[in-house]
C-alpha atoms as a PDB file:
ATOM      1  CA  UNK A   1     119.226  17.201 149.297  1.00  0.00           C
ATOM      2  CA  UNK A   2     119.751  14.598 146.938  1.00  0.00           C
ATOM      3  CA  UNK A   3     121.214  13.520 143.483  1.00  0.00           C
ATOM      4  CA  UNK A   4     119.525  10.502 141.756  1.00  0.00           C
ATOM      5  CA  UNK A   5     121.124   8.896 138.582  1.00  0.00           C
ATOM      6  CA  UNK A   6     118.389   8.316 135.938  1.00  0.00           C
ATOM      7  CA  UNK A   7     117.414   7.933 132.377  1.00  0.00           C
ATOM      8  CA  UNK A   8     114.637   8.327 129.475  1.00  0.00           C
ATOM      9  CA  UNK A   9     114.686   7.617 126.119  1.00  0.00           C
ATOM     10  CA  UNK A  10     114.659   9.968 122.863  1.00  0.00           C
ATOM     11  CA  UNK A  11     112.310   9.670 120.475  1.00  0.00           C
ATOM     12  CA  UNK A  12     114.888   7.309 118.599  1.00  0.00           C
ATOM     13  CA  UNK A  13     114.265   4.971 121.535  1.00  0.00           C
ATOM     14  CA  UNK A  14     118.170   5.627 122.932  1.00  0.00           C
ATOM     15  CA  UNK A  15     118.504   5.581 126.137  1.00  0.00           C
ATOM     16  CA  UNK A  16     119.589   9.050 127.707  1.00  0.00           C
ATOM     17  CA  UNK A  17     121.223   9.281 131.263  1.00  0.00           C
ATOM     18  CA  UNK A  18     121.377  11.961 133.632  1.00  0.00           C
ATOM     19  CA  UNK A  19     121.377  13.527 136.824  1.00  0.00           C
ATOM     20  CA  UNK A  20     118.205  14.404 139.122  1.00  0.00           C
ATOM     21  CA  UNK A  21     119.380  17.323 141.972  1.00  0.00           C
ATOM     22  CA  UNK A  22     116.390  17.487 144.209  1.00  0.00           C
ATOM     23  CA  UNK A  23     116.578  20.283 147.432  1.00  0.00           C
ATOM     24  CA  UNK A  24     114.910  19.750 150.903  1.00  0.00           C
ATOM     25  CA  UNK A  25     112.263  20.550 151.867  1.00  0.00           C
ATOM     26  CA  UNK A  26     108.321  20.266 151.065  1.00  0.00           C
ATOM     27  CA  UNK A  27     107.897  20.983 147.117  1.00  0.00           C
ATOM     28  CA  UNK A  28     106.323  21.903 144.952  1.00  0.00           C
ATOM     29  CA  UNK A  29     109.860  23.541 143.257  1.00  0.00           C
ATOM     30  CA  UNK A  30     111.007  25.415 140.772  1.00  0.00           C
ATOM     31  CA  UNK A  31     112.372  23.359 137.854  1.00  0.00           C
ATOM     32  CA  UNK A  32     115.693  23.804 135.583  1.00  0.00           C
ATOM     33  CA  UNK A  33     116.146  21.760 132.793  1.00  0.00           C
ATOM     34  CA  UNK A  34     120.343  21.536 132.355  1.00  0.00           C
ATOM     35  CA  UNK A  35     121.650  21.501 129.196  1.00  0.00           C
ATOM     36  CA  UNK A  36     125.045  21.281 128.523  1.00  0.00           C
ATOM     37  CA  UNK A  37     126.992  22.384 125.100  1.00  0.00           C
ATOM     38  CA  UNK A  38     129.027  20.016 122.611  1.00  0.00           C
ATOM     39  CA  UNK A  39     131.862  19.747 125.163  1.00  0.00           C
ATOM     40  CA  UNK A  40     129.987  19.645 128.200  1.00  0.00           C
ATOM     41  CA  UNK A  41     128.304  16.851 130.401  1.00  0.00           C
ATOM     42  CA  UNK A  42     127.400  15.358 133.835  1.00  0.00           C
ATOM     43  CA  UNK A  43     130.675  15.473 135.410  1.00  0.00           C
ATOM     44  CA  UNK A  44     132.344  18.495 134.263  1.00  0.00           C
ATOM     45  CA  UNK A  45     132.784  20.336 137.664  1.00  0.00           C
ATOM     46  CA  UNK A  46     131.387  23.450 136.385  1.00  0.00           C
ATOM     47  CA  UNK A  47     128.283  21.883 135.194  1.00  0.00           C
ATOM     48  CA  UNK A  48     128.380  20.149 138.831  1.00  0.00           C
ATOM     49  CA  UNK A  49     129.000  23.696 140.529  1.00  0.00           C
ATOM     50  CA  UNK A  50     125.834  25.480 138.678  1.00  0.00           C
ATOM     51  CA  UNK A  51     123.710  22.572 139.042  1.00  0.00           C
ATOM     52  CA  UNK A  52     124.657  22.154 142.718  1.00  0.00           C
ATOM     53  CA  UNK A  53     124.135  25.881 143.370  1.00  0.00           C
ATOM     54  CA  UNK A  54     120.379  25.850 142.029  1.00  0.00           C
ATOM     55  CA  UNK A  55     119.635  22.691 143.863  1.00  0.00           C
ATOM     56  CA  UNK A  56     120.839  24.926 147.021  1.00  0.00           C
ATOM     57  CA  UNK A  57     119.052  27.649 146.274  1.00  0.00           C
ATOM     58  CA  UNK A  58     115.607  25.446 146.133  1.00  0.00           C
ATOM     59  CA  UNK A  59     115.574  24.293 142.345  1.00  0.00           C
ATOM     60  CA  UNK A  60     115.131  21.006 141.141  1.00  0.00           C
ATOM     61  CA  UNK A  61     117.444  20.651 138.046  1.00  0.00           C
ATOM     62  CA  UNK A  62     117.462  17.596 135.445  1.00  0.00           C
ATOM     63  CA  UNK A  63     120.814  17.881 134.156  1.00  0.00           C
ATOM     64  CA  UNK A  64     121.712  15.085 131.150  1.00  0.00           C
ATOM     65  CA  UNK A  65     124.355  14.087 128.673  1.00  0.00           C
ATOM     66  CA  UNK A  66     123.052  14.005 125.007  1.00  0.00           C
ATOM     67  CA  UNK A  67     125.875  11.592 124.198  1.00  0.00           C
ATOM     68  CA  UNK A  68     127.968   8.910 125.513  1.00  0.00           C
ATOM     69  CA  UNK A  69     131.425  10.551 126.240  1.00  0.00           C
ATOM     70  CA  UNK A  70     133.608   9.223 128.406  1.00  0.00           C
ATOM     71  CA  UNK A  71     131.593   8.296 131.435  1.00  0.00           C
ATOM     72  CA  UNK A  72     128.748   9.488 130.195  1.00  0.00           C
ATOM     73  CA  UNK A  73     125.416   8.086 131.000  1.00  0.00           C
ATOM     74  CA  UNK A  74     123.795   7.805 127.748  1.00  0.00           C
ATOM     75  CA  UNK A  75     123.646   5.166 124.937  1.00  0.00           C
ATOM     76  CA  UNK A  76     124.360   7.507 121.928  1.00  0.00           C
ATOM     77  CA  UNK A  77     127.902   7.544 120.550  1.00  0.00           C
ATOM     78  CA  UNK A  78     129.466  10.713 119.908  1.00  0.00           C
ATOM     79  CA  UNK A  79     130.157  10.308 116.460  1.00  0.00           C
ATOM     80  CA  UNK A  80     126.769   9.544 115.859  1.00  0.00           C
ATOM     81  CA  UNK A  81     125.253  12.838 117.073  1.00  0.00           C
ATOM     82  CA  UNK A  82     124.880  16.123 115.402  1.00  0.00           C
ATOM     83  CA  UNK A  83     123.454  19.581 116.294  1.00  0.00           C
ATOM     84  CA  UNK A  84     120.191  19.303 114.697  1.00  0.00           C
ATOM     85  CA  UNK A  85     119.925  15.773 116.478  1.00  0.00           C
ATOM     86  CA  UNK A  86     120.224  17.707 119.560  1.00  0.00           C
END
């Protein structure tokens, strides 16, 4: 199993950062995209813990942060997001 940093851009062009959980094994795999809520991101451990459990259960999840809280890993700036932006 592995977790792999990585990032993509919106369709502003800003760079978004996430998390790539990847089980072993031969794939093809089922997929979860993880989103988390306004308060959430990458390293809150209970985002960690669900993400974590899929991976170990044979799911590749994409887990990302839609903002750049502390230790986030994307360019946006909190104040600068909104729901709908989301």
């Amino acid at each position: 199993m592995k977790i792999e940093k990585i990032s993509f851009k919106n369709k502003e062009g800003k760079k978004l950062g996430g998390l790539l959980y990847v089980p072993d094994g031969k794939g093809p795999f089922p997929a979860v995209v993880f989103i988390h809520g306004l308060t959430g991101g990458v390293h809150e451990i209970k985002n960690r813990y669900m993400c974590d459990m899929l991976m170990y259960n044979g799911f590749v999840v994409l887990q990302f942060d839609f903002y750049d809280k502390p230790n986030g890993l994307s360019e946006i700036k909190i104040e600068n997001t909104n729901v709908t932006q989301q």
